[in-house]
C-alpha atoms as a PDB file:
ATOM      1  CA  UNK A   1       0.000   0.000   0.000  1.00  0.00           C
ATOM      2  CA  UNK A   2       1.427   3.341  -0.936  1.00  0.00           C
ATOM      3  CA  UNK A   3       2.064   6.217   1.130  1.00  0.00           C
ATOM      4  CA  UNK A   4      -0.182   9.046   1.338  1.00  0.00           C
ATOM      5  CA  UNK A   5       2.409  11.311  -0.617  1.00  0.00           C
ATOM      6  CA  UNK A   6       2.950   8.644  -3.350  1.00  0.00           C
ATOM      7  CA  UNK A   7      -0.842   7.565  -3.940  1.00  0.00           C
ATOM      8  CA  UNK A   8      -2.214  10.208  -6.025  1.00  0.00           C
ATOM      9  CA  UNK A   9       0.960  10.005  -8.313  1.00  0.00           C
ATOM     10  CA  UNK A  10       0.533   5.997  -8.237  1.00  0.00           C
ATOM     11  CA  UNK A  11      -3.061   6.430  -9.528  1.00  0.00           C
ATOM     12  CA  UNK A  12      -2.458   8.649 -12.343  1.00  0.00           C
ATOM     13  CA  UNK A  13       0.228   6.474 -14.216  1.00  0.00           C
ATOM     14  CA  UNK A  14      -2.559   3.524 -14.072  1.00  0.00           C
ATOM     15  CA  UNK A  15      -0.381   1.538 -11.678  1.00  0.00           C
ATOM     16  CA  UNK A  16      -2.602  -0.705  -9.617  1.00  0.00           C
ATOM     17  CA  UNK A  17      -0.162  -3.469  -7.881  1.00  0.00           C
ATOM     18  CA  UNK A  18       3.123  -2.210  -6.484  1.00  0.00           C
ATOM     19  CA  UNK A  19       5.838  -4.635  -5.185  1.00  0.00           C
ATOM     20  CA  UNK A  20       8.754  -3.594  -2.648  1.00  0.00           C
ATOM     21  CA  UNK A  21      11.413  -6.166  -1.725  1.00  0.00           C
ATOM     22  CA  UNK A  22      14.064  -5.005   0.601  1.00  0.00           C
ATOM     23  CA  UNK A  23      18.079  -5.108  -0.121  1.00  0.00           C
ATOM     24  CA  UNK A  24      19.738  -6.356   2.891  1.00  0.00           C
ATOM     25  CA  UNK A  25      23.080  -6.244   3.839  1.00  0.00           C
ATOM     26  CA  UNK A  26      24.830  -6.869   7.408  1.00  0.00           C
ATOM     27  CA  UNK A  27      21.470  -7.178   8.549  1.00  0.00           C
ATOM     28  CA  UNK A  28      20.196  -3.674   7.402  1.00  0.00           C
ATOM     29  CA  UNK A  29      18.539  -2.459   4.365  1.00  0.00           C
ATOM     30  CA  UNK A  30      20.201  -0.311   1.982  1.00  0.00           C
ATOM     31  CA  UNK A  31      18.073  -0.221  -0.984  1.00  0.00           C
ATOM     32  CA  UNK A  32      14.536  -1.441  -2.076  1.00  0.00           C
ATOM     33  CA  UNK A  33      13.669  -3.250  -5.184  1.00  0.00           C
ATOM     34  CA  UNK A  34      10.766  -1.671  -6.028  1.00  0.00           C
ATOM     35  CA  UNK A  35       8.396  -3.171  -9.168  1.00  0.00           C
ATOM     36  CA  UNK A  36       4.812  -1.376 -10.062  1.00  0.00           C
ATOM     37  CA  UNK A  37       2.288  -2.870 -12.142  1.00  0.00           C
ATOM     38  CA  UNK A  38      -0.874  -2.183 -14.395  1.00  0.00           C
ATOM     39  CA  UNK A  39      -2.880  -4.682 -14.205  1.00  0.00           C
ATOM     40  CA  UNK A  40      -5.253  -5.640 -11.492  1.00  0.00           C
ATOM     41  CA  UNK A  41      -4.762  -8.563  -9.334  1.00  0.00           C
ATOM     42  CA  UNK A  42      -2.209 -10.045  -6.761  1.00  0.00           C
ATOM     43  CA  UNK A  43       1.532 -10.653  -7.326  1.00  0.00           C
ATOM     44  CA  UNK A  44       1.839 -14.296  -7.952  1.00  0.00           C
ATOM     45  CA  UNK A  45       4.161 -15.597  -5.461  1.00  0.00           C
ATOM     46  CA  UNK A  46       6.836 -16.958  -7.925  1.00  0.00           C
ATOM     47  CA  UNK A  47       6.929 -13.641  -8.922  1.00  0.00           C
ATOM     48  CA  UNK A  48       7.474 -12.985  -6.079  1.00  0.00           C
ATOM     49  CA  UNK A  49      10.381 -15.568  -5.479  1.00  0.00           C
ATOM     50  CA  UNK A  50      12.477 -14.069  -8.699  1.00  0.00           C
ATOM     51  CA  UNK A  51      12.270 -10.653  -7.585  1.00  0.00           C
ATOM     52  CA  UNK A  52      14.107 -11.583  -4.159  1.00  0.00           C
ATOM     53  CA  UNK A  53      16.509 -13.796  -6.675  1.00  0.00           C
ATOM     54  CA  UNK A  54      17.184 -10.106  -8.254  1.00  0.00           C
ATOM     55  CA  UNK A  55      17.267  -8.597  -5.185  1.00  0.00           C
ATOM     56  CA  UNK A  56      20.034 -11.070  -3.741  1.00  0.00           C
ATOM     57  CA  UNK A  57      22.245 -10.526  -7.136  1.00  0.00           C
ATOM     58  CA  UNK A  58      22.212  -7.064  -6.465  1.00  0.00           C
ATOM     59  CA  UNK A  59      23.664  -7.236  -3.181  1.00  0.00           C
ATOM     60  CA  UNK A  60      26.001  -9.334  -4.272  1.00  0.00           C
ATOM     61  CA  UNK A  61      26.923  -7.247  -7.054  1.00  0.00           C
ATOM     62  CA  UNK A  62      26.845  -4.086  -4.852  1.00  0.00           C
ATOM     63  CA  UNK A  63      29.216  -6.147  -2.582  1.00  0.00           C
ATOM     64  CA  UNK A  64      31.945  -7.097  -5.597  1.00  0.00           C
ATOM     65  CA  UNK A  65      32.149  -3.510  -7.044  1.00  0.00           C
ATOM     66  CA  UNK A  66      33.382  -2.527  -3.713  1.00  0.00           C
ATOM     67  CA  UNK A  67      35.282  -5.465  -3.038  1.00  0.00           C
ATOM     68  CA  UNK A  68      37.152  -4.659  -6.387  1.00  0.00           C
ATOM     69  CA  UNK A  69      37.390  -0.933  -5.151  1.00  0.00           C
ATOM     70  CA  UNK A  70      38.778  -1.745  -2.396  1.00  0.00           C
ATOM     71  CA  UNK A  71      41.431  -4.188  -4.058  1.00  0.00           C
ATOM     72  CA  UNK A  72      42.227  -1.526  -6.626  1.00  0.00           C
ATOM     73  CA  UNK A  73      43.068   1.321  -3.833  1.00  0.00           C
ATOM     74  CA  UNK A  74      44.946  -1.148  -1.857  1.00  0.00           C
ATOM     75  CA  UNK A  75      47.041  -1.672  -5.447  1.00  0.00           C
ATOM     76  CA  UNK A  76      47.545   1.883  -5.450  1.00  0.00           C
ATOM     77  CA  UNK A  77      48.649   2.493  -1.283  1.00  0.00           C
ATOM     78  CA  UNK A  78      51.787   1.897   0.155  1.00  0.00           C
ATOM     79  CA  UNK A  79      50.953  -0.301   3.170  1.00  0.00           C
ATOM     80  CA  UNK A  80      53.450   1.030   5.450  1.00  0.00           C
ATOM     81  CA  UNK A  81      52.635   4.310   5.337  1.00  0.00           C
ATOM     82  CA  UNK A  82      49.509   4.912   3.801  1.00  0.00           C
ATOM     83  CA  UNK A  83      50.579   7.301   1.302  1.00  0.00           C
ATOM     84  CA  UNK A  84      50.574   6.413  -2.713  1.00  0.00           C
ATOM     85  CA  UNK A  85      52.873   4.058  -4.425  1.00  0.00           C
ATOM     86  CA  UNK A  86      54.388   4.404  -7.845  1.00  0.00           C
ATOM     87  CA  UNK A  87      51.571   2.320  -9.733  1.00  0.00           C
ATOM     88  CA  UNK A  88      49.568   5.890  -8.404  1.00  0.00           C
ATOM     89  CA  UNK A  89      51.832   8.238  -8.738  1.00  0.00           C
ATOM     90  CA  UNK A  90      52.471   6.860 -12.423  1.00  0.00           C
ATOM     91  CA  UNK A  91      48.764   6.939 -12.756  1.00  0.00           C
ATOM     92  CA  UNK A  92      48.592  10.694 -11.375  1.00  0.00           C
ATOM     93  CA  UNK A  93      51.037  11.647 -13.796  1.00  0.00           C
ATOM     94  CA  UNK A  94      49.558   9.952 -16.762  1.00  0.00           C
ATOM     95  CA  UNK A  95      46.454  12.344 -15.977  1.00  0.00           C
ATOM     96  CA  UNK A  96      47.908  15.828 -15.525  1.00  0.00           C
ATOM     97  CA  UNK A  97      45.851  18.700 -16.896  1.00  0.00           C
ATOM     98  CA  UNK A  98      47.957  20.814 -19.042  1.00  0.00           C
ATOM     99  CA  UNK A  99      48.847  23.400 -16.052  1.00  0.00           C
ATOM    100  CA  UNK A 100      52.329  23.987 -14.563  1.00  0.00           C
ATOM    101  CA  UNK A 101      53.677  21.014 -11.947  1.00  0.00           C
ATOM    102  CA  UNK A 102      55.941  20.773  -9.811  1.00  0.00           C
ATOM    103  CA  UNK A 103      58.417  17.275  -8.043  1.00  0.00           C
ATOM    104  CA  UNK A 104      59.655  17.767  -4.567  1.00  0.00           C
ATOM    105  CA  UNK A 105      62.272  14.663  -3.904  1.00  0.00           C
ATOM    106  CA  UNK A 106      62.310  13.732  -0.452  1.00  0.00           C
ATOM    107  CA  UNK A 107      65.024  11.500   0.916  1.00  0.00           C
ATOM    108  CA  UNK A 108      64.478  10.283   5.081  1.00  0.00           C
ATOM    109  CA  UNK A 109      67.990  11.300   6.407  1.00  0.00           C
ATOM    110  CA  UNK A 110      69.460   8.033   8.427  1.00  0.00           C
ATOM    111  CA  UNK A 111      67.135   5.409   8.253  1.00  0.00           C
ATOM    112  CA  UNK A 112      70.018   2.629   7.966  1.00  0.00           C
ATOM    113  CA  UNK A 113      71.546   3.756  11.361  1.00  0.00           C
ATOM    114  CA  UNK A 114      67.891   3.824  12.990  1.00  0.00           C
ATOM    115  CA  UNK A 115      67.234   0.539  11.918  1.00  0.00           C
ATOM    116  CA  UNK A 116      70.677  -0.726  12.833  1.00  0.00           C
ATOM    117  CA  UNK A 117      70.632   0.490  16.614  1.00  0.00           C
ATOM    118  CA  UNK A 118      66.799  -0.288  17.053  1.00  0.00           C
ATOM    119  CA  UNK A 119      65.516  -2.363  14.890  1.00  0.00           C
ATOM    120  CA  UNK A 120      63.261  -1.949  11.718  1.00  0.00           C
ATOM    121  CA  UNK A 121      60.309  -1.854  13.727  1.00  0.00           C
ATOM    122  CA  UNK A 122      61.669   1.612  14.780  1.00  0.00           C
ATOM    123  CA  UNK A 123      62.755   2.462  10.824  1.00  0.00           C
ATOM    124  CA  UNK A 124      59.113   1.708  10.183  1.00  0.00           C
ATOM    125  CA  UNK A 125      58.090   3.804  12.611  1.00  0.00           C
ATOM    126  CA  UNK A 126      60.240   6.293  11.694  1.00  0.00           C
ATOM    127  CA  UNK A 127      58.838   6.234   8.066  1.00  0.00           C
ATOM    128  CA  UNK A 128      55.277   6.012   8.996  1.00  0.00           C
ATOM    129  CA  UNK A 129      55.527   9.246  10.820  1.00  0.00           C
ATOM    130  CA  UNK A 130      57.566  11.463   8.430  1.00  0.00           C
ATOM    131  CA  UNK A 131      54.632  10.229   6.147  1.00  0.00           C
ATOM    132  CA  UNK A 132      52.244  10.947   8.645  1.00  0.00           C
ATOM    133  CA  UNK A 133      53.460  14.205   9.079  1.00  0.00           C
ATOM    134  CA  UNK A 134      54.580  15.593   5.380  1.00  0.00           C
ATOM    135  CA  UNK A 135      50.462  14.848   4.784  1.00  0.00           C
ATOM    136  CA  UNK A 136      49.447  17.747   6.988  1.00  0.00           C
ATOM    137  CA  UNK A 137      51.551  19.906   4.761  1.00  0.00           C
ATOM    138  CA  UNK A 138      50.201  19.284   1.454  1.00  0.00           C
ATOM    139  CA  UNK A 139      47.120  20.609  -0.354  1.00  0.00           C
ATOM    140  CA  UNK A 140      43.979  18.462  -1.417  1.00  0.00           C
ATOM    141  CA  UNK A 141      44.993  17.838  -4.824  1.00  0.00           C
ATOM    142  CA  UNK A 142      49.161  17.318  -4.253  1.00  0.00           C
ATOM    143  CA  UNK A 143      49.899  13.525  -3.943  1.00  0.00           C
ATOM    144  CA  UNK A 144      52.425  11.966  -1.536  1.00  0.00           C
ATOM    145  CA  UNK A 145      53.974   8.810  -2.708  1.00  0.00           C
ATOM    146  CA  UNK A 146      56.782   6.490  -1.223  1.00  0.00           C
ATOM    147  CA  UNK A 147      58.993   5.594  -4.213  1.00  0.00           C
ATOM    148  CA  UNK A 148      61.396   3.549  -2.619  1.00  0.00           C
ATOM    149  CA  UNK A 149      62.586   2.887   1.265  1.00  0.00           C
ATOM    150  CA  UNK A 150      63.454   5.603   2.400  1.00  0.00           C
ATOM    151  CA  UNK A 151      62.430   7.698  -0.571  1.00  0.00           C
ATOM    152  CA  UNK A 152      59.484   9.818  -1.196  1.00  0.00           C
ATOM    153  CA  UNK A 153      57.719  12.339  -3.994  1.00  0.00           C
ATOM    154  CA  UNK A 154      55.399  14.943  -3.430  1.00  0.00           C
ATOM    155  CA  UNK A 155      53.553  15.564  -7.324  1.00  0.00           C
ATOM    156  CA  UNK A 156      52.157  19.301  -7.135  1.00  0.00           C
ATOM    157  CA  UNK A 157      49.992  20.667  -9.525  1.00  0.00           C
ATOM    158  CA  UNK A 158      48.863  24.161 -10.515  1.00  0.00           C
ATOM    159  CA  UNK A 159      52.287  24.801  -8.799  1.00  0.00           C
ATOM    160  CA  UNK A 160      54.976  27.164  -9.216  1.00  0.00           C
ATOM    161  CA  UNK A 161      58.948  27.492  -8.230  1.00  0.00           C
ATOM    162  CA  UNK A 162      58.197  29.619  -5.222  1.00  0.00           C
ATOM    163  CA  UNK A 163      55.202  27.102  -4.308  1.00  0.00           C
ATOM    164  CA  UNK A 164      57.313  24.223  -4.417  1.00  0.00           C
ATOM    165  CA  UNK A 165      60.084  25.848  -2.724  1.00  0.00           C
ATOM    166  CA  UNK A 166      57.604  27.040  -0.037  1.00  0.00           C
ATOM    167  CA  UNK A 167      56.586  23.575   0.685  1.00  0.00           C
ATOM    168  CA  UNK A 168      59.801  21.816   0.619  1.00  0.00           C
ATOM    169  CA  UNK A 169      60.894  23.992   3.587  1.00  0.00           C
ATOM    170  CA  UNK A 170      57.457  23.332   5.297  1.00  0.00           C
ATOM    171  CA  UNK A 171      58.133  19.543   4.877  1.00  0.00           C
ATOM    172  CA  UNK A 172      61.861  20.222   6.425  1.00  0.00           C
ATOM    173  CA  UNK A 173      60.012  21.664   9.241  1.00  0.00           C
ATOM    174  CA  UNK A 174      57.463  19.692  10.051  1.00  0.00           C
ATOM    175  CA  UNK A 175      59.541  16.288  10.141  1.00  0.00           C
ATOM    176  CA  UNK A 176      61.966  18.261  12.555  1.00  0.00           C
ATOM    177  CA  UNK A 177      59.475  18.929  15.133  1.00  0.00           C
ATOM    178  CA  UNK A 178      58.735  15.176  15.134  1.00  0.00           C
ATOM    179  CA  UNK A 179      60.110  13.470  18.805  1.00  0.00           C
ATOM    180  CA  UNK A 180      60.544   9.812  18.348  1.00  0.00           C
ATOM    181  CA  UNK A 181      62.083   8.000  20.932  1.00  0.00           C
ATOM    182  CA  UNK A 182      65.137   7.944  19.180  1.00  0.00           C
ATOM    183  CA  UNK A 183      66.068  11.388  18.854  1.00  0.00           C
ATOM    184  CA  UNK A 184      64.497  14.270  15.830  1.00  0.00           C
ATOM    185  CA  UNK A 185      64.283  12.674  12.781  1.00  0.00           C
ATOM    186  CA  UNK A 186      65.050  14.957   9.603  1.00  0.00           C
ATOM    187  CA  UNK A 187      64.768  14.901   5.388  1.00  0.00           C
ATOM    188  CA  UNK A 188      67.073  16.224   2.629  1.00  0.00           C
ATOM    189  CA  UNK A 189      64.522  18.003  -0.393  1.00  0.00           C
ATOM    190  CA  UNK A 190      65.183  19.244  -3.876  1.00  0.00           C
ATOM    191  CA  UNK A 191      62.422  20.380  -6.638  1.00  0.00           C
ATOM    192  CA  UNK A 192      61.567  20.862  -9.673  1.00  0.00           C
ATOM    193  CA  UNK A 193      58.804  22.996 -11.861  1.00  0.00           C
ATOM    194  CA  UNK A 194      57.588  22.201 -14.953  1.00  0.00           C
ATOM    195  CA  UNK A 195      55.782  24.425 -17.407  1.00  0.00           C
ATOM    196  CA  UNK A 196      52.430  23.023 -18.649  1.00  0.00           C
ATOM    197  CA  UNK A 197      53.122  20.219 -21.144  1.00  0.00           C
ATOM    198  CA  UNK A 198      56.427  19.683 -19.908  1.00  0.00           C
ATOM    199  CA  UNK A 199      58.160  16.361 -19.598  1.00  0.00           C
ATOM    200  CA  UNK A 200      57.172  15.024 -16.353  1.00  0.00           C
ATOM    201  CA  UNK A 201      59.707  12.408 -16.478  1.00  0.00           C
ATOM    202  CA  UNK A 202      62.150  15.306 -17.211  1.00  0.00           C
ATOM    203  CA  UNK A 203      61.087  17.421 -14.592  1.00  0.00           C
ATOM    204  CA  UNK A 204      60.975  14.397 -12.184  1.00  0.00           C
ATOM    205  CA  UNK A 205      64.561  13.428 -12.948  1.00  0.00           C
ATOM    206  CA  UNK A 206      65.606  17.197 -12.576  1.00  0.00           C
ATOM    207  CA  UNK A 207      64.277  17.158  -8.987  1.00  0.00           C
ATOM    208  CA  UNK A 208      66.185  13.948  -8.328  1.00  0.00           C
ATOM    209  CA  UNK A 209      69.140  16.204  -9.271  1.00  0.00           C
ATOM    210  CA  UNK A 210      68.415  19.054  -6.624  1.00  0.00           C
ATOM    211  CA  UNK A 211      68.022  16.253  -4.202  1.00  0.00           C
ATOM    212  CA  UNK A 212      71.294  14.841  -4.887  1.00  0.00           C
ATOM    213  CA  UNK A 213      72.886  18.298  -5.047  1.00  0.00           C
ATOM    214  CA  UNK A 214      71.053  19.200  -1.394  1.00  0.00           C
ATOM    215  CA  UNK A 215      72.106  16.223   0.358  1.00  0.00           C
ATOM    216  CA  UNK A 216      76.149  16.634  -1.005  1.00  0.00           C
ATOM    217  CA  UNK A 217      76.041  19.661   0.881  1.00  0.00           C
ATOM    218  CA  UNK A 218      74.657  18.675   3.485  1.00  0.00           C
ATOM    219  CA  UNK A 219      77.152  16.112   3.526  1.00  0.00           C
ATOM    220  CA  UNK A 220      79.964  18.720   3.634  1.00  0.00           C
ATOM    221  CA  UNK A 221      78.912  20.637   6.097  1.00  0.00           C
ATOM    222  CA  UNK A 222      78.132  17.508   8.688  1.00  0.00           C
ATOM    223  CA  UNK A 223      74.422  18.291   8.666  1.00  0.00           C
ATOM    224  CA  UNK A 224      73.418  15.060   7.613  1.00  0.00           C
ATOM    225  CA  UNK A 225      74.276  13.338  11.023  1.00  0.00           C
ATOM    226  CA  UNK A 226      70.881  12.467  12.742  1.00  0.00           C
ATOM    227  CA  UNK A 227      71.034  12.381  16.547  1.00  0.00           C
ATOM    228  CA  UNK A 228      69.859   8.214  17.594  1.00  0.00           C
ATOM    229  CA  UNK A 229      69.435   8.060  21.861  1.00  0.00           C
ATOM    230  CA  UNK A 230      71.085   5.080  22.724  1.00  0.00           C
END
């Protein structure tokens, strides 16, 4: 029987017998399967029976598109620290608009002698909160993505030199004011800016370079030491 607010619509399409079956899922319904008829007389109850056999494959259906979702982002997610992997990032890239970019290179400074003096459980950490962390920093549409162990890539778009520059030293900042157990934790940074229609790959590689170039002089000047409590 129809609801006071749906009758009067009901009865001027003609439609005289009106079937609702309920979707259920974890024990509550989601949806409802709802099938309206012209002509007079009851819903035979086979009828009946195939439109809860419809019902059921649309659960299940429901249920396997977001089963596959969910595969698909975990495909996509670094599991350690929750940020992107490569397979996104490449994916990201493979979609920019045709708008300036810009690659900040992130390197974690002394992972090898955290994970030598306390374990990898505390390199993990380590990595999980400079992740953690560098997220805060960024803007809704720049993506974070661990590229290799200790190695990360922020892909900015819309952005320019000053932008990227501006969040590089953010990022420096941030991981700083981290306190692990340890001792400070810290991250060497170089960027890149690309014009639109520029090279990614190009751009990317020339970011790697600034990287490089940052963490040689840090190097020289002894900055790279990070300070590990015993």
């Amino acid at each position: 029987m129809f609801g006071p607010s749906v009758t009067p619509s009901m009865k001027l399409a003609g439609v005289t017998n009106c079937v609702w079956v309920p979707m259920i899922r974890d024990g509550d319904v989601f949806a409802i399967l709802a099938v309206a008829g012209r002509q007079n007389g009851l819903v035979r109850p086979a009828t009946l029976e195939h439109l809860k056999a419809v019902a059921a494959m649309g659960v299940l259906a429901l249920a396997n598109a977001e089963l596959h979702e969910t595969v698909g982002n975990l495909a996509r997610t670094d599991p350690l620290t929750g940020t992107a992997n490569r397979r996104a990032l490449s994916e990201r890239i493979s979609q920019l608009p045709r708008v300036p970019f810009a690659f900040v290179a992130i390197d974690v400074d002394g992972l090898k002698p955290v994970n030598d003096t306390h374990g990898h459980s505390a390199g993990d950490e380590l990595l999980a909160a400079i992740a953690t962390r560098m997220q805060t920093e960024l803007r809704s549409a720049d993506v974070l993505a661990r590229t290799g162990g200790d190695e990360f890539v922020v892909l900015m778009v819309g952005s320019d030199a000053e932008g990227a520059t501006e969040l590089a030293g953010r990022l420096k900042q941030a991981v700083s004011s981290l306190a692990l157990f340890w001792g400070s934790p810290s991250i060497s940074v170089g960027s890149a800016v690309g014009t639109a229609g520029a090279d990614p790959a190009r751009v990317a590689e020339k970011a790697d370079e600034a990287l490089y170039a940052a963490k040689q002089s840090r190097r020289k000047s002894g900055a790279l030491g990070v300070p590990i409590l015993g």
